[in-house]
N, C-alpha and C. Protein backbone atom coordinates (compact mmCIF):
# COMPACT_ATOMS: atom_id res chain seq x y z
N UNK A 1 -185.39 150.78 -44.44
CA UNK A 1 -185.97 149.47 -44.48
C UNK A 1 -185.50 148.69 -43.25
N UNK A 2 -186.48 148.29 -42.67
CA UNK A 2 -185.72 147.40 -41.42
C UNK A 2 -185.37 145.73 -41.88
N UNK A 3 -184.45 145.51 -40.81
CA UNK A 3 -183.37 144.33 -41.20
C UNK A 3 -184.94 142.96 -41.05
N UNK A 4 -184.59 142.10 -41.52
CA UNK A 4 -184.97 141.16 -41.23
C UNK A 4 -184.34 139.74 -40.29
N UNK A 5 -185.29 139.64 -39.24
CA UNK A 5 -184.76 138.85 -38.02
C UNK A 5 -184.38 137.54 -39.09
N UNK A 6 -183.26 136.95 -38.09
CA UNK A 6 -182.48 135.85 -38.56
C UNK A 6 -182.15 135.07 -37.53
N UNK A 7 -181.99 133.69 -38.18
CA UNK A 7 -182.31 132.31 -37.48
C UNK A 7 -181.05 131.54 -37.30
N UNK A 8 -180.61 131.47 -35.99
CA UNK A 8 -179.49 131.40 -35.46
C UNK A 8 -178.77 130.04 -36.42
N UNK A 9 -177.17 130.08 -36.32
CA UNK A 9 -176.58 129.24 -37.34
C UNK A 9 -177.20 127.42 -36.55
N UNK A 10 -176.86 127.68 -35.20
CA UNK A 10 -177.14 126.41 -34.39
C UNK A 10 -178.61 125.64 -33.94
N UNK A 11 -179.61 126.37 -35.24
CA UNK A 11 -180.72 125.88 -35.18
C UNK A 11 -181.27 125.12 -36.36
N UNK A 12 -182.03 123.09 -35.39
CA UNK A 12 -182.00 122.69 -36.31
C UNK A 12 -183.49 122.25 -36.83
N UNK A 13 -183.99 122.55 -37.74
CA UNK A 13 -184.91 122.00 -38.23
C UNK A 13 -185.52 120.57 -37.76
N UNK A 14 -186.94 120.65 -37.39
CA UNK A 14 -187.02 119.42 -37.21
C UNK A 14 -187.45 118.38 -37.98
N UNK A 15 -187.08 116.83 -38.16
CA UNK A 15 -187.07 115.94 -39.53
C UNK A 15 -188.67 115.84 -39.48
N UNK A 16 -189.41 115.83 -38.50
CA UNK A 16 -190.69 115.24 -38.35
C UNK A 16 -191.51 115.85 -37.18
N UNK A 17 -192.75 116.25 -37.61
CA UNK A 17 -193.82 116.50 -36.18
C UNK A 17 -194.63 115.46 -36.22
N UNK A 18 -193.99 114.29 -36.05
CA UNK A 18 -195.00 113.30 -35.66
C UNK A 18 -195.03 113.15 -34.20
N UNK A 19 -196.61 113.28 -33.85
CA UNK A 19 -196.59 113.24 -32.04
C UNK A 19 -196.96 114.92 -31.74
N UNK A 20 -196.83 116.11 -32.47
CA UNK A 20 -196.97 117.28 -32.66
C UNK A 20 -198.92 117.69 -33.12
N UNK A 21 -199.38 118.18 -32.96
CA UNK A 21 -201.06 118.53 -33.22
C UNK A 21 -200.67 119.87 -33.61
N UNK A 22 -201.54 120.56 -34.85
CA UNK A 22 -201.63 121.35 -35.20
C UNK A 22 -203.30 121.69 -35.14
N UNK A 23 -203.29 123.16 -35.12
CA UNK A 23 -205.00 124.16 -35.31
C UNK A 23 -204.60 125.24 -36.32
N UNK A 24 -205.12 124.95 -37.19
CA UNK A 24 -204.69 125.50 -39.03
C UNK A 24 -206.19 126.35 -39.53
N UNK A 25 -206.08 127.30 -38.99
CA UNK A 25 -207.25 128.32 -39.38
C UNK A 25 -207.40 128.98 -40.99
N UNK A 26 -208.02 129.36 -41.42
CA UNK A 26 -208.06 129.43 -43.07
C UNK A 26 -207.63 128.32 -44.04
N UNK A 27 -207.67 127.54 -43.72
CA UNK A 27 -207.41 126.07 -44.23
C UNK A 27 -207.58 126.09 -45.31
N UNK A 28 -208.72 126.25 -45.90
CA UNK A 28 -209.67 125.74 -46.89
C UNK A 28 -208.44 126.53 -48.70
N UNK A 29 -207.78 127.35 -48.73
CA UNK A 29 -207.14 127.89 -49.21
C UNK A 29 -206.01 128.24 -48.73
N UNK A 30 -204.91 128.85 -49.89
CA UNK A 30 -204.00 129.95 -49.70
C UNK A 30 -202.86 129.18 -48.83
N UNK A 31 -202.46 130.42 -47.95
CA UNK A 31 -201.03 129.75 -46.91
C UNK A 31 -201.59 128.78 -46.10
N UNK A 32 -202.92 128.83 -45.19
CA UNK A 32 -203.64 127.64 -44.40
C UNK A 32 -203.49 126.71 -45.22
N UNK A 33 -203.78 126.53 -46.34
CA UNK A 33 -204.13 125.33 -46.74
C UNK A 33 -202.56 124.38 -47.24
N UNK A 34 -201.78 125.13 -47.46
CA UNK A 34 -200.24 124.71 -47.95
C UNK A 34 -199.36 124.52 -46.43
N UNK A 35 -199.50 125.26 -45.35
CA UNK A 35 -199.02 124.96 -44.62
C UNK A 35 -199.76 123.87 -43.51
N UNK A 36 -200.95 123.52 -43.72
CA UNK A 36 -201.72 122.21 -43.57
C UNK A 36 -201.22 121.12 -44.28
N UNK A 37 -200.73 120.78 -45.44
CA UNK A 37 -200.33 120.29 -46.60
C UNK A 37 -198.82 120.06 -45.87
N UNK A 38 -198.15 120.87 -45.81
CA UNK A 38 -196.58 120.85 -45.03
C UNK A 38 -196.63 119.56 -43.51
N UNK A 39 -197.54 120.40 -42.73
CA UNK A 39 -197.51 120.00 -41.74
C UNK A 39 -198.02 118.06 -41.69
N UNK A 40 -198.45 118.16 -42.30
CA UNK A 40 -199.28 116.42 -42.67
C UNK A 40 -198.31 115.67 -43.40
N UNK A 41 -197.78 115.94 -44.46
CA UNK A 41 -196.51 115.76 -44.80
C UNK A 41 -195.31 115.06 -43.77
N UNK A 42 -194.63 116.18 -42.68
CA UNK A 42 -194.00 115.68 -41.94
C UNK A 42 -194.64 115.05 -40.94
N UNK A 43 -195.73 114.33 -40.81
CA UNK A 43 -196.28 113.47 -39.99
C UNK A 43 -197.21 114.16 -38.80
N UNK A 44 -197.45 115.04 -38.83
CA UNK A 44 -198.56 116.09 -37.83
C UNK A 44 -199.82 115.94 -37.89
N UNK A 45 -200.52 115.74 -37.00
CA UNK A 45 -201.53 115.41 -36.73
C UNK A 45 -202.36 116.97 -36.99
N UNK A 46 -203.05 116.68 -37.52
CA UNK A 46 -203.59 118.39 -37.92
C UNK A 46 -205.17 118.57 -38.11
N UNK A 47 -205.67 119.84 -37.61
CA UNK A 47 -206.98 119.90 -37.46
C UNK A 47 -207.04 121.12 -38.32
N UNK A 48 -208.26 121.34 -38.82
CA UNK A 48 -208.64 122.17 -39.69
C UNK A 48 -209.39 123.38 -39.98
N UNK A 49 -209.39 124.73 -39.44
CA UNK A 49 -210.42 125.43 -39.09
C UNK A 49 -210.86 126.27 -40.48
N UNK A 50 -212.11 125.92 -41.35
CA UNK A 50 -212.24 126.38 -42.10
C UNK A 50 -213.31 127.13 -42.01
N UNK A 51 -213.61 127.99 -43.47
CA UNK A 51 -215.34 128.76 -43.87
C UNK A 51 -216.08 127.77 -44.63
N UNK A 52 -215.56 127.84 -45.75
CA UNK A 52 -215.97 126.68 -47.04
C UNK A 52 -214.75 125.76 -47.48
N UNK A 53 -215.56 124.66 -47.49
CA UNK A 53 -215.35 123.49 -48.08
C UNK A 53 -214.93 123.05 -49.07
């Protein structure tokens, strides 16, 4: 089984992407649509690339 990459101790999350633009493909559902949901949340300006509505 290979290791899974890991995220250095001295890295910090950021509080906010406000000022940040996002392009969020599969939107309309699923991980697009939750990590659209995330991103708007912390203040991201976010665009939406969907199929259906």
């Amino acid at each position: 089984m290979a290791a899974l990459p890991t995220i250095p101790k001295n890295w910090n999350k950021p509080d906010s992407l406000t000022g940040r633009h996002f392009l969020i493909t599969g939107a309309s559902s699923g991980l697009g649509l939750e990590v659209a949901r995330a991103a708007i949340a912390a203040g991201a300006d976010v665009t939406l690339a969907v199929r259906n509505i």
